[in-house]
C-alpha atoms as a PDB file:
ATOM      1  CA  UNK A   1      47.235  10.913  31.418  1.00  0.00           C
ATOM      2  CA  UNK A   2      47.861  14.515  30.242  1.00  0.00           C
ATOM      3  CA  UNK A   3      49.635  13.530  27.560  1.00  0.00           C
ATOM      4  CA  UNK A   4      47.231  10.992  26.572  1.00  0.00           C
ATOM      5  CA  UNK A   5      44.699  13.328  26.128  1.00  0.00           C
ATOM      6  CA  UNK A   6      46.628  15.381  24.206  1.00  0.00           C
ATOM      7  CA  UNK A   7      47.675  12.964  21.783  1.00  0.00           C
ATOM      8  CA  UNK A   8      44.068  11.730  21.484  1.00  0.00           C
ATOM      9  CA  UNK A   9      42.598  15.083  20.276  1.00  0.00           C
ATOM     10  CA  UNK A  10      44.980  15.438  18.161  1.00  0.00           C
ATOM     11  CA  UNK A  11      44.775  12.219  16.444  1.00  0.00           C
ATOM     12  CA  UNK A  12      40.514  13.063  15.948  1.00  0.00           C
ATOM     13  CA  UNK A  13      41.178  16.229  14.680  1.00  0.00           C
ATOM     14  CA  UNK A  14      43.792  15.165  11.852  1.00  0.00           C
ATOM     15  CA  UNK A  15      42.093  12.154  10.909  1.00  0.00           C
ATOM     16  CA  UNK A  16      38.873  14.471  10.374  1.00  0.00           C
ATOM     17  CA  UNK A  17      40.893  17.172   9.047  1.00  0.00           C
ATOM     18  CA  UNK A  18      42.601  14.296   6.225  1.00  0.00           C
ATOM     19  CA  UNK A  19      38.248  13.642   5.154  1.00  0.00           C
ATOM     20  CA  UNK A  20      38.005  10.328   7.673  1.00  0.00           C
ATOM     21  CA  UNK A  21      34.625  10.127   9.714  1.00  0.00           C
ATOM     22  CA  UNK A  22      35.314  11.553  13.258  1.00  0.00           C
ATOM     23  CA  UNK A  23      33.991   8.609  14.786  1.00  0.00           C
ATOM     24  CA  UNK A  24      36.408   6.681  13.443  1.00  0.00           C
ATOM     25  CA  UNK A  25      39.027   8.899  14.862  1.00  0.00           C
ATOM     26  CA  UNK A  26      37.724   8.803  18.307  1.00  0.00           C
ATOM     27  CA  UNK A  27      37.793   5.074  17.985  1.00  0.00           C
ATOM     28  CA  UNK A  28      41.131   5.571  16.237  1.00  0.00           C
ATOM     29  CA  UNK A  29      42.444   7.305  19.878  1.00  0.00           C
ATOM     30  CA  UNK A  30      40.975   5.133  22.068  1.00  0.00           C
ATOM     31  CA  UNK A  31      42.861   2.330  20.307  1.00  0.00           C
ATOM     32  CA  UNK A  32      46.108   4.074  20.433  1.00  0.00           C
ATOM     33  CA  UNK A  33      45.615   5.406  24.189  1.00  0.00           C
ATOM     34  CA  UNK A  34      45.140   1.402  24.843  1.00  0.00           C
ATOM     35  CA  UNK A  35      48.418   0.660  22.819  1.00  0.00           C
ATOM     36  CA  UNK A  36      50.064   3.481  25.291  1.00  0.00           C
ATOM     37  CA  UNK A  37      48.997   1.741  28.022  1.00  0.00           C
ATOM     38  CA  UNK A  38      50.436  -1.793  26.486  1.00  0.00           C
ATOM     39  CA  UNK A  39      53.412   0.064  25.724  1.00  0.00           C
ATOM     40  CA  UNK A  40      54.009   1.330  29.455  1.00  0.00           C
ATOM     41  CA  UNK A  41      52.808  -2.100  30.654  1.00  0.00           C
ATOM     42  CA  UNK A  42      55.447  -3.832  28.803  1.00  0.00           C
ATOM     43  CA  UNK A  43      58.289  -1.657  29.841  1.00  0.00           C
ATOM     44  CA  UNK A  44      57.350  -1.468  33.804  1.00  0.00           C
ATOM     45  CA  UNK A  45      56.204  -5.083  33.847  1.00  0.00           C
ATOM     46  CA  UNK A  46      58.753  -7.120  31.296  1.00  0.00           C
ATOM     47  CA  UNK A  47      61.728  -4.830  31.399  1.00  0.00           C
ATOM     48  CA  UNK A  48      61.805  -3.848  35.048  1.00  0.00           C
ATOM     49  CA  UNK A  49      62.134  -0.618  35.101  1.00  0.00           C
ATOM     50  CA  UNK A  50      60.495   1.964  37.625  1.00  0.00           C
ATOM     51  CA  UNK A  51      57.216   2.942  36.673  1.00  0.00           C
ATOM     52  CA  UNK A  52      57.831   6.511  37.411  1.00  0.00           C
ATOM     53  CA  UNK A  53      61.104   7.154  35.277  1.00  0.00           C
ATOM     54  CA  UNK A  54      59.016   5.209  32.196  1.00  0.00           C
ATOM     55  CA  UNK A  55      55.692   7.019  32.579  1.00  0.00           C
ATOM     56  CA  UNK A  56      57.730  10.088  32.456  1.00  0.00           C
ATOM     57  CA  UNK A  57      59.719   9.252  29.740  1.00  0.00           C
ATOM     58  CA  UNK A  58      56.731   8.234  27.401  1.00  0.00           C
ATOM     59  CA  UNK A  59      54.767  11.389  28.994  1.00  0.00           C
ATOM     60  CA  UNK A  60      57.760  13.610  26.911  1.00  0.00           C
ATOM     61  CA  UNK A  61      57.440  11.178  23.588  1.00  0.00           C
ATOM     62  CA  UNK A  62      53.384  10.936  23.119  1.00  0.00           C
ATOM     63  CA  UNK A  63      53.642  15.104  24.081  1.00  0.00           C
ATOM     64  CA  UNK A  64      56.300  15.750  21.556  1.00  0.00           C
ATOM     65  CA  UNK A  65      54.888  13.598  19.004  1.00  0.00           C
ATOM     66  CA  UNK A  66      51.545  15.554  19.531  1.00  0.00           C
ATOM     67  CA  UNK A  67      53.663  18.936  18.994  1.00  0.00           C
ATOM     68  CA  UNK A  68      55.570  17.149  16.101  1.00  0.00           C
ATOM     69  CA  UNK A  69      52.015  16.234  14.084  1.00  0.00           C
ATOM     70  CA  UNK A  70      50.636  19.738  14.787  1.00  0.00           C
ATOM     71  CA  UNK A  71      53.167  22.156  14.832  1.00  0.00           C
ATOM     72  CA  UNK A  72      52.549  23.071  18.218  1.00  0.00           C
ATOM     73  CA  UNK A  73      49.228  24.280  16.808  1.00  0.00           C
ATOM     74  CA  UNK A  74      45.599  23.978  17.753  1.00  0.00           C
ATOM     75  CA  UNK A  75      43.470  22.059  15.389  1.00  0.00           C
ATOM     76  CA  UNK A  76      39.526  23.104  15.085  1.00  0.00           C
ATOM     77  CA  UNK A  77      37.174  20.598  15.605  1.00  0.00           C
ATOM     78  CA  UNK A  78      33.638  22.041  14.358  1.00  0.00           C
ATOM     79  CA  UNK A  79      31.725  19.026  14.163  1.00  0.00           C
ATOM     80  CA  UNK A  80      28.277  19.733  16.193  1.00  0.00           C
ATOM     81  CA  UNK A  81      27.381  16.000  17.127  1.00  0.00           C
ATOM     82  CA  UNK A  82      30.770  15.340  18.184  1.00  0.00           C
ATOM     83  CA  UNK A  83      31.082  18.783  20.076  1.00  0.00           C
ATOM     84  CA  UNK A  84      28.030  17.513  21.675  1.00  0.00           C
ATOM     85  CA  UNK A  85      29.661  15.085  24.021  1.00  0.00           C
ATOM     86  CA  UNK A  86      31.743  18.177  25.558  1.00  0.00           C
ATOM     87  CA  UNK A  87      29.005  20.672  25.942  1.00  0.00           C
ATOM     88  CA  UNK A  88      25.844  18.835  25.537  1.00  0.00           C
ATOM     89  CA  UNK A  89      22.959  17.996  28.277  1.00  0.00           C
ATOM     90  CA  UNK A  90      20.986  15.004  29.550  1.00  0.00           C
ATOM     91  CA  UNK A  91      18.364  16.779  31.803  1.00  0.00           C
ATOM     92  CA  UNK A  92      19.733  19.874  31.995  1.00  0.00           C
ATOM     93  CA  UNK A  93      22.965  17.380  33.470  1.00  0.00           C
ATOM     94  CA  UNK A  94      25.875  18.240  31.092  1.00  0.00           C
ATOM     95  CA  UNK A  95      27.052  15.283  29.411  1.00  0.00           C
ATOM     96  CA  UNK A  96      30.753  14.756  30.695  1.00  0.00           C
ATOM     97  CA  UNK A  97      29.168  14.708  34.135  1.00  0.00           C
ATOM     98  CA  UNK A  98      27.056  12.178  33.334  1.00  0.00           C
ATOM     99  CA  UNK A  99      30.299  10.130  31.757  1.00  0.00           C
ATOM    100  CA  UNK A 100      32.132  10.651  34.973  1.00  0.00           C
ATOM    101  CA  UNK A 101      29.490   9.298  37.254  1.00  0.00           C
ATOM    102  CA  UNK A 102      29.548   6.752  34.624  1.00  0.00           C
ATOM    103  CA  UNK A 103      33.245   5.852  35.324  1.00  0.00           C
ATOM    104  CA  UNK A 104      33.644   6.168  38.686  1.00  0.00           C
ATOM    105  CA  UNK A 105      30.448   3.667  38.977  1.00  0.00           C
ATOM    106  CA  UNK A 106      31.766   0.948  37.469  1.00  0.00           C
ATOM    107  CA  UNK A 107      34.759   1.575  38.851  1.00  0.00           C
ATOM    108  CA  UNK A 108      33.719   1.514  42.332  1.00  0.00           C
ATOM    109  CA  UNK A 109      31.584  -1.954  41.450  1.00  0.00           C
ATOM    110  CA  UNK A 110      35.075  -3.480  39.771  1.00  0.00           C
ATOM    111  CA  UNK A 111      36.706  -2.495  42.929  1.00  0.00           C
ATOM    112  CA  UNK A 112      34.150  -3.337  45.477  1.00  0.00           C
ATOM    113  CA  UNK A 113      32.351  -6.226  44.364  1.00  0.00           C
ATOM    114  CA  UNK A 114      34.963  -8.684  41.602  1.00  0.00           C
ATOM    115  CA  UNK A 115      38.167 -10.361  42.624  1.00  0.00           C
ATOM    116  CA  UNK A 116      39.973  -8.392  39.998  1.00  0.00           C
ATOM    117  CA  UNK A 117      39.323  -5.644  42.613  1.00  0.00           C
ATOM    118  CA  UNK A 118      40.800  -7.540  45.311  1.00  0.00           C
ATOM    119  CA  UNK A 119      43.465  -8.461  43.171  1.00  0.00           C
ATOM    120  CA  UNK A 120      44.586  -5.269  42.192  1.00  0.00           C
ATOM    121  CA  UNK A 121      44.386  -4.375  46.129  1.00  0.00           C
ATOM    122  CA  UNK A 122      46.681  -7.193  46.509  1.00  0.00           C
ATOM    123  CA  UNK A 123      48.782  -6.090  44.181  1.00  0.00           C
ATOM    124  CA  UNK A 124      49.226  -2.973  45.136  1.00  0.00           C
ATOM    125  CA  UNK A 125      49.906  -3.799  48.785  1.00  0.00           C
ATOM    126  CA  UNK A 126      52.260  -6.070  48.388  1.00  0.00           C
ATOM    127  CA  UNK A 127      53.078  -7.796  44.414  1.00  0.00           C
ATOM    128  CA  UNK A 128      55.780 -10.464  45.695  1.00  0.00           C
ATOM    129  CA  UNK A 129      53.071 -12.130  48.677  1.00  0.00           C
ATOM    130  CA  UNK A 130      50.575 -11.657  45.925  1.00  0.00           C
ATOM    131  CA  UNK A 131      52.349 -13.543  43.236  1.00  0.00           C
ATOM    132  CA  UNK A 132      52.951 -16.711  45.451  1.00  0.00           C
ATOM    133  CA  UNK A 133      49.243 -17.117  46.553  1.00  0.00           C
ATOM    134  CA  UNK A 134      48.260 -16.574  43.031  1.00  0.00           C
ATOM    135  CA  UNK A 135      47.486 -13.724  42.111  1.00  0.00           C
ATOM    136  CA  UNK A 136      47.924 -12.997  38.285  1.00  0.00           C
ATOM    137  CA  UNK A 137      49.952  -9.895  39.277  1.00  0.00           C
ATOM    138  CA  UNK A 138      51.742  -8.980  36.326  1.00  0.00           C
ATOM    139  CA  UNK A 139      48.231  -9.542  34.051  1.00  0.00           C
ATOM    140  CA  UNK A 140      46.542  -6.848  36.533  1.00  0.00           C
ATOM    141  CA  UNK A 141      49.083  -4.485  36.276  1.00  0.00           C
ATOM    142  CA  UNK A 142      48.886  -4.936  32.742  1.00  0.00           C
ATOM    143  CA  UNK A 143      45.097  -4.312  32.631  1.00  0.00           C
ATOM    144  CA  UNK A 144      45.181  -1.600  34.861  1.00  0.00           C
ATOM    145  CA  UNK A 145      48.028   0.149  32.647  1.00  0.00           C
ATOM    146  CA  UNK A 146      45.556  -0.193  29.516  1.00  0.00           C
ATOM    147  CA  UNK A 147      42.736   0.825  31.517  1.00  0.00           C
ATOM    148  CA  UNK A 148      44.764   4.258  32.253  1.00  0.00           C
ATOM    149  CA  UNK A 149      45.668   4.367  28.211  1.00  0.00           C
ATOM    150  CA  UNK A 150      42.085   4.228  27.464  1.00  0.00           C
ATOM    151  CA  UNK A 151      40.686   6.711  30.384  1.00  0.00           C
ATOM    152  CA  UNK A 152      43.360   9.235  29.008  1.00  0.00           C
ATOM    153  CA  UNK A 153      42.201   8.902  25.316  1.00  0.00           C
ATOM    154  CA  UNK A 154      38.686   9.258  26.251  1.00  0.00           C
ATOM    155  CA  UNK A 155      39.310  12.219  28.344  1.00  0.00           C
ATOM    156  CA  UNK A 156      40.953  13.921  25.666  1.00  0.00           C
ATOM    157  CA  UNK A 157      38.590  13.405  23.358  1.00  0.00           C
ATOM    158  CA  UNK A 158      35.514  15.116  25.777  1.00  0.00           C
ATOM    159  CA  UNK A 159      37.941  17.907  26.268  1.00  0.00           C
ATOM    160  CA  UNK A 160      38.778  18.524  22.494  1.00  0.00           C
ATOM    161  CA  UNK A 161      35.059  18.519  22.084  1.00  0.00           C
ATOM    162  CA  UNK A 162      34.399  20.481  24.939  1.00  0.00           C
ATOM    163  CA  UNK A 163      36.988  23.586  23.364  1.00  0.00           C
ATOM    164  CA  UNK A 164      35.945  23.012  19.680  1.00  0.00           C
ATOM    165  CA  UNK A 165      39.645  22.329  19.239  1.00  0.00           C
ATOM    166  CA  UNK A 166      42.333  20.071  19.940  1.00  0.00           C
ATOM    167  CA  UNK A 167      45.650  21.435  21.174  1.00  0.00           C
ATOM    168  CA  UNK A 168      48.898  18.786  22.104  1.00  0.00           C
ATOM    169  CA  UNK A 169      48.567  20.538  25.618  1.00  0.00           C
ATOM    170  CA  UNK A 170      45.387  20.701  26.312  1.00  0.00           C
ATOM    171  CA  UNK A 171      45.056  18.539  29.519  1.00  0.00           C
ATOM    172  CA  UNK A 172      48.790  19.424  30.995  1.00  0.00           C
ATOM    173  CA  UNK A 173      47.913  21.963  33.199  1.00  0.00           C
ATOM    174  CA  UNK A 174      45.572  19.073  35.129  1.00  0.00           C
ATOM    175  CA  UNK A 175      48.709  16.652  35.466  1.00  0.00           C
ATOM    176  CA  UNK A 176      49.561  18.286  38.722  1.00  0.00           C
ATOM    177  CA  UNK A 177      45.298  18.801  39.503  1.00  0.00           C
ATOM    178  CA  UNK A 178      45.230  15.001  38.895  1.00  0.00           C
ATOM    179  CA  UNK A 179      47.835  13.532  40.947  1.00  0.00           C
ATOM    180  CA  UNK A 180      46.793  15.839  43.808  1.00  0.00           C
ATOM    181  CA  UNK A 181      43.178  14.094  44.017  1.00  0.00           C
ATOM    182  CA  UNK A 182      44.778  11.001  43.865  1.00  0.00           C
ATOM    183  CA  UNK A 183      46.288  11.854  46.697  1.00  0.00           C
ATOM    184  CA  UNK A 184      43.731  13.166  48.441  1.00  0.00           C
ATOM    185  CA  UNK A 185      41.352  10.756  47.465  1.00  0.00           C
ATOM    186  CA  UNK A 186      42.697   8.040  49.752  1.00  0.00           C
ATOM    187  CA  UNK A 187      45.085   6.635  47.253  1.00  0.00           C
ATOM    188  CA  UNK A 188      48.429   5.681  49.181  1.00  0.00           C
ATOM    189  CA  UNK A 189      51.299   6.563  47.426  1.00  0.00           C
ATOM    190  CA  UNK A 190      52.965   3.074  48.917  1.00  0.00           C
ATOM    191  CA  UNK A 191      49.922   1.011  47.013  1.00  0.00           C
ATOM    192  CA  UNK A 192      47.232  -1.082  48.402  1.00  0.00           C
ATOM    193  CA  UNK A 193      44.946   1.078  49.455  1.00  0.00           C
ATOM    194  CA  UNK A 194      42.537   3.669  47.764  1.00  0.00           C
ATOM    195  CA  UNK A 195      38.681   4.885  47.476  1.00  0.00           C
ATOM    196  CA  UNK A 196      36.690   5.919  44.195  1.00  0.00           C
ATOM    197  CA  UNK A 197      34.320   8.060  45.690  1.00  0.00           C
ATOM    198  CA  UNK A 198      37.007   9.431  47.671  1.00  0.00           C
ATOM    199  CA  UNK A 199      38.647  10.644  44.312  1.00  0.00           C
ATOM    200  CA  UNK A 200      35.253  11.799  43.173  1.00  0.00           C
ATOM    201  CA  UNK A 201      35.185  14.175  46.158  1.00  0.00           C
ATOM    202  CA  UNK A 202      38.911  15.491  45.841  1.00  0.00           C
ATOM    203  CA  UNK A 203      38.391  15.871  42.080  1.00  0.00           C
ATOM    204  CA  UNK A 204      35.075  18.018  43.121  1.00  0.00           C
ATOM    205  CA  UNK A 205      37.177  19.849  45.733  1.00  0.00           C
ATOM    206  CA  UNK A 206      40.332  20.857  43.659  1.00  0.00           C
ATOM    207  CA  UNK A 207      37.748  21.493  40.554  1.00  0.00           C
ATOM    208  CA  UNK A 208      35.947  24.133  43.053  1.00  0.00           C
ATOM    209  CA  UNK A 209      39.625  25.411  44.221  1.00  0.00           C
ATOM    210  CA  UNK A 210      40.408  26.174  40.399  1.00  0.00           C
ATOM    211  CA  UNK A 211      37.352  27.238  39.198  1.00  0.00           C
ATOM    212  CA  UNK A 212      37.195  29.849  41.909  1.00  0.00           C
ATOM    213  CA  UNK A 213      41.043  31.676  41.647  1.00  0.00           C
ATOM    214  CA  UNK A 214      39.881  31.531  37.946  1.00  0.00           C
ATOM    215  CA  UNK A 215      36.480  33.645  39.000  1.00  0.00           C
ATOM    216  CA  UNK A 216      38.951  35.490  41.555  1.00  0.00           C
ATOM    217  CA  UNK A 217      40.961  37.091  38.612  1.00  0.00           C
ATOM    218  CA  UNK A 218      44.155  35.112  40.123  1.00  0.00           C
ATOM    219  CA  UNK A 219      46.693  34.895  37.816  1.00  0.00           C
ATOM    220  CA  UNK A 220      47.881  31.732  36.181  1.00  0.00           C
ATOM    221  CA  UNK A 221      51.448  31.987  37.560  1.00  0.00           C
ATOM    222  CA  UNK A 222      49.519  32.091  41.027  1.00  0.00           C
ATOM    223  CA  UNK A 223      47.499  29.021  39.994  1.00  0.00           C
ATOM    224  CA  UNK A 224      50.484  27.358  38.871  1.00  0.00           C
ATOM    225  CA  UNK A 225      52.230  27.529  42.648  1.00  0.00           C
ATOM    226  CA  UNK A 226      48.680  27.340  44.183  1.00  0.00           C
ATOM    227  CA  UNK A 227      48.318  23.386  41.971  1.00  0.00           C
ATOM    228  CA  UNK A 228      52.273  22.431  43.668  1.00  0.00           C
ATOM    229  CA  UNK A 229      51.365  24.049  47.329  1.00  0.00           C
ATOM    230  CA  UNK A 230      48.095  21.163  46.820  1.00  0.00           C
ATOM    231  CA  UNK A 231      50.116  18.345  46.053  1.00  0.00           C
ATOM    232  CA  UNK A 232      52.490  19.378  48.371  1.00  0.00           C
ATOM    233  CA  UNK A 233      50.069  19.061  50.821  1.00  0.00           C
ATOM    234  CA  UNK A 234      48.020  15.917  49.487  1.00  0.00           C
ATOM    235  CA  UNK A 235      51.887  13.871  49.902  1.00  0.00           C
ATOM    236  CA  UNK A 236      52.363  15.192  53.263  1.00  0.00           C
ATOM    237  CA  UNK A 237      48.845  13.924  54.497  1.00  0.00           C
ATOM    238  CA  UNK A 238      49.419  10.688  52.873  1.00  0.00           C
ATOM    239  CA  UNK A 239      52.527   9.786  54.684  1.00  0.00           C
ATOM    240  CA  UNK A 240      51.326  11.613  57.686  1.00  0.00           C
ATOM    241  CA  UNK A 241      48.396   9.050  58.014  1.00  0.00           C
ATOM    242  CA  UNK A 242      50.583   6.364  57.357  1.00  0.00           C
ATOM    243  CA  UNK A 243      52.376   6.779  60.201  1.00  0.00           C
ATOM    244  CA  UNK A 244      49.409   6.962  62.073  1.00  0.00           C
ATOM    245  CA  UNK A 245      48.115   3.766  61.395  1.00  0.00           C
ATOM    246  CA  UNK A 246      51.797   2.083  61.867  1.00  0.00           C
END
């Protein structure tokens, strides 16, 4: 996801840069964050391999190709109507607030009330049982790998707008912030079993956590071993309730 972002920011702010409409760049990045997403899909789902190991690896391509387009440099990106969508307000409700509502809304309804919600359930909880009562397993995983792609792209692109600038790092001190609301959220790490609104309240949590060692004067090194301690934390609390419940 970090990476994602990354990479989409960047591709907005050198397509604008190069003269091209930025809208067409932010279209151009949700595109690509979809084709990362087909890309990951393909590898995981037609080649085998563990989803981990390949989200890592392409995690270290899409970042270096980010530093590789930019020098390792942040790229302005003055544009008032598209820095709108990072700092502007709906009702005094900033508007990336009212995008994540947005998200996790529809999300919840996918999840809740269609049978591709129940399928990707199924799939998570058990793939091999799932494929032999019919469920399209390997299309799901597929969708939800695209699905990621795009959420990544469009992330980066509210947080390039959001700093006026888009830097190939951006979003990679939230990789660790991420997984850790996972986590907490409910989300088992064995599959099968996870809550949006759940997320929505861990992401709210850990947002307060950093936001308020950052109004603490707490150094970034701190924050840094303060964001592992978390996840740390959030893994141990997933497998302790496994256990639990057998």
């Amino acid at each position: 996801m970090a990476a994602v972002a990354g990479l989409a920011g960047v591709i907005v702010a050198l397509m604008h840069s190069n003269g091209i409409n930025i809208w067409v760049g932010c279209l151009t990045a949700l595109v690509i964050g979809a084709g990362v997403g087909i890309l990951n899909g393909v590898i995981v789902i037609k080649l085998r391999l563990n989803p981990l190991i390949v989200t890592l690896g392409t995690m270290s391509i899409f970042s270096g190709l980010s530093m590789v387009m930019t020098g390792g440099l942040s790229k302005p990106l003055f544009v008032p109507a598209f820095n709108w969508l990072g700092s502007g307000r709906i009702f005094f409700v900033p508007f990336p607030v009212i995008v994540m509502l947005i998200v996790f809304a529809v999300l919840w309804l996918v999840l809740a009330k269609t049978p591709f919600g129940r399928f990707v359930y199924a799939t998570g909880g058990n793939p091999e049982a799932s494929s032999l009562l019919g469920v399209p397993v390997e299309r799901t995983q597929m969708i939800l790998y695209v699905i990621s792609g795009i959420s990544g792209a469009a992330a980066g692109i509210i947080l390039a707008a959001m700093l006026g600038a888009a830097a190939p790092n951006a979003a990679s001190q939230h990789l660790l912030t991420i997984i850790a609301a996972i986590i907490l959220g409910g989300t088992s790490l064995f599959g099968g079993r996870g809550s949006v609104w759940g997320t929505l309240i861990a992401v709210l949590i850990l947002g307060t956590l950093n936001n308020g060692l950052t109004l603490m004067n707490v150094s970034s090194f701190w924050q840094d071993v303060t964001r592992g301690v978390v996840l740390l934390l959030a893994v141990g609390l997933d497998q302790l309730r496994v256990r639990l419940q057998g």
